[in-house]
C-alpha atoms as a PDB file:
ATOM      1  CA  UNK A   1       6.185   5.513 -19.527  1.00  0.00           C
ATOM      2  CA  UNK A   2       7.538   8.563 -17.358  1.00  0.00           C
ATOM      3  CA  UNK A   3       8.482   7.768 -13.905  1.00  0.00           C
ATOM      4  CA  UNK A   4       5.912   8.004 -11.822  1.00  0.00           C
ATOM      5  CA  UNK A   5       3.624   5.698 -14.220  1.00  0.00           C
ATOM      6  CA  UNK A   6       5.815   3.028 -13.848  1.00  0.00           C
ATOM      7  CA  UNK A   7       5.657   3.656  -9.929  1.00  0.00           C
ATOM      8  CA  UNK A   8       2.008   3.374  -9.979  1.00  0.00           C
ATOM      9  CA  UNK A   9       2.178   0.167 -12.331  1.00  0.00           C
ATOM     10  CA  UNK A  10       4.116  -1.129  -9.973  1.00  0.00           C
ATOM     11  CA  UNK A  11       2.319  -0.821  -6.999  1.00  0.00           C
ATOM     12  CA  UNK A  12      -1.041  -1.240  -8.713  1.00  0.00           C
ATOM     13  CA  UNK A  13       0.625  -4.777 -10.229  1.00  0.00           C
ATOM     14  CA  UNK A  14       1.862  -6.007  -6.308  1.00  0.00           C
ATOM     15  CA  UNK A  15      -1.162  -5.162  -4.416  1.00  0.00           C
ATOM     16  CA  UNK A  16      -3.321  -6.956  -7.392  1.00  0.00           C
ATOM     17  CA  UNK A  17      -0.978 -10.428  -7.112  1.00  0.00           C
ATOM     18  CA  UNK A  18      -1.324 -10.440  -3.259  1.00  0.00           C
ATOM     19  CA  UNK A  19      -4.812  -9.561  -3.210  1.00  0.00           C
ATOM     20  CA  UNK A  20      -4.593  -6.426  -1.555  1.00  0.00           C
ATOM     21  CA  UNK A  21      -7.170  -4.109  -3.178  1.00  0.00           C
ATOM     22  CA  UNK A  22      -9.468  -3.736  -0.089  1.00  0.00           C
ATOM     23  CA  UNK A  23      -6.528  -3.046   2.168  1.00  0.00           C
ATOM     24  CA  UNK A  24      -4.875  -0.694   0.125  1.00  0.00           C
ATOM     25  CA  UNK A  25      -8.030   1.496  -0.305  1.00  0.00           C
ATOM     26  CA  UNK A  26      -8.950   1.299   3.092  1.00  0.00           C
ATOM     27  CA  UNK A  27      -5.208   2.609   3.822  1.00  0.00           C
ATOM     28  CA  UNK A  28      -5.666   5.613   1.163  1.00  0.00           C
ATOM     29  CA  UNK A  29      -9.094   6.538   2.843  1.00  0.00           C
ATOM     30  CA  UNK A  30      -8.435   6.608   6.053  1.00  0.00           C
ATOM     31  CA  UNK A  31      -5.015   8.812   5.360  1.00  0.00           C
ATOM     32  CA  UNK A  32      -7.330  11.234   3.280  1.00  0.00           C
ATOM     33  CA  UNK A  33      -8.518  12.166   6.623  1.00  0.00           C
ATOM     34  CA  UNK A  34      -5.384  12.371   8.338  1.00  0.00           C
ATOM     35  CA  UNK A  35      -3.505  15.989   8.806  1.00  0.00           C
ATOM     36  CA  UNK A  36      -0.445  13.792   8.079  1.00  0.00           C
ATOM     37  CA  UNK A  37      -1.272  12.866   4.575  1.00  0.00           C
ATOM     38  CA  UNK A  38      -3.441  15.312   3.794  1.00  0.00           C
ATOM     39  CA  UNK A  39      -1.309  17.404   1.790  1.00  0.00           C
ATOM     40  CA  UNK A  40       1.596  15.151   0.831  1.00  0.00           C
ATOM     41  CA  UNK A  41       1.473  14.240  -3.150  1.00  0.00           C
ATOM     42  CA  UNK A  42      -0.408  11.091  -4.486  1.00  0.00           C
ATOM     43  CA  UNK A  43       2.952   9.346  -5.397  1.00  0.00           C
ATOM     44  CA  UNK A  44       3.693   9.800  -1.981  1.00  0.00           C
ATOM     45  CA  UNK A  45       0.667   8.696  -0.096  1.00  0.00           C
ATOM     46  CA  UNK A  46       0.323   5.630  -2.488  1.00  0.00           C
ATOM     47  CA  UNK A  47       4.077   5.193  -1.841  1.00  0.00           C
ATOM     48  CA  UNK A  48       3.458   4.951   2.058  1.00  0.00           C
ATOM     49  CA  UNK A  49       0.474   3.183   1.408  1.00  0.00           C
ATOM     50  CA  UNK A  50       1.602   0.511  -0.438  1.00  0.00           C
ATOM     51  CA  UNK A  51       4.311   0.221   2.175  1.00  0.00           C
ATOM     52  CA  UNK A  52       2.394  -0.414   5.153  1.00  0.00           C
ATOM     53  CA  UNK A  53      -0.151  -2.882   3.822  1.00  0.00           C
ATOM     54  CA  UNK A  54       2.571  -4.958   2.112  1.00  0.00           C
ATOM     55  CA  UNK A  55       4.558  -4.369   5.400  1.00  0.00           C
ATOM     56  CA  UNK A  56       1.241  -5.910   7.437  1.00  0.00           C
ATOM     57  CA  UNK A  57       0.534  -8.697   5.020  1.00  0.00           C
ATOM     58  CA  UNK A  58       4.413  -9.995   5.357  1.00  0.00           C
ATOM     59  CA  UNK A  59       4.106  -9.682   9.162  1.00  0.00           C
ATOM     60  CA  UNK A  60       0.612 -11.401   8.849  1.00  0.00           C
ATOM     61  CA  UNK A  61       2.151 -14.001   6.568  1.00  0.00           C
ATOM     62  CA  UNK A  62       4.934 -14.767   8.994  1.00  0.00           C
ATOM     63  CA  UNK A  63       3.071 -15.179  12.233  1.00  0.00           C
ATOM     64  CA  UNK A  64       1.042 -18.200  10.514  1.00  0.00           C
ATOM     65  CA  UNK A  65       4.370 -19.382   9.659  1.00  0.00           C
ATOM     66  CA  UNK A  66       5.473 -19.021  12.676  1.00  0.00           C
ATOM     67  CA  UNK A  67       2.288 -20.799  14.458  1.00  0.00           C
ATOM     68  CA  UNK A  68       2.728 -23.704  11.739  1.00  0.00           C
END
């Protein structure tokens, strides 16, 4: 596999085992709309993408911790 194949496996594999799917396409969407993201490449937006909803589910993840 070239390089960014195995980037997209890998996000594609982490957001599947935390059961992120919805999130993660909501997150793509709404950047599609954003003059941001707009132009920036797909290995880039999925990139940030997969960032910020693995970011939130952590910081989700912890809180209930924490309340626990």
């Amino acid at each position: 596999m070239g390089h960014y194949e195995d980037l997209w496996y890998e996000i594609h594999d982490d957001i599947n085992n935390r059961g992120l799917n919805e999130e993660f396409e909501a997150q793509l969407k709404k950047m599609r709309s954003q003059d941001k993201h707009k132009y920036k490449e797909v290995r880039d937006r999925w990139s940030y993408a997969h960032t910020k909803v693995v970011k939130l589910f952590d910081k989700k993840i912890s809180n209930k911790k924490a309340l626990n």
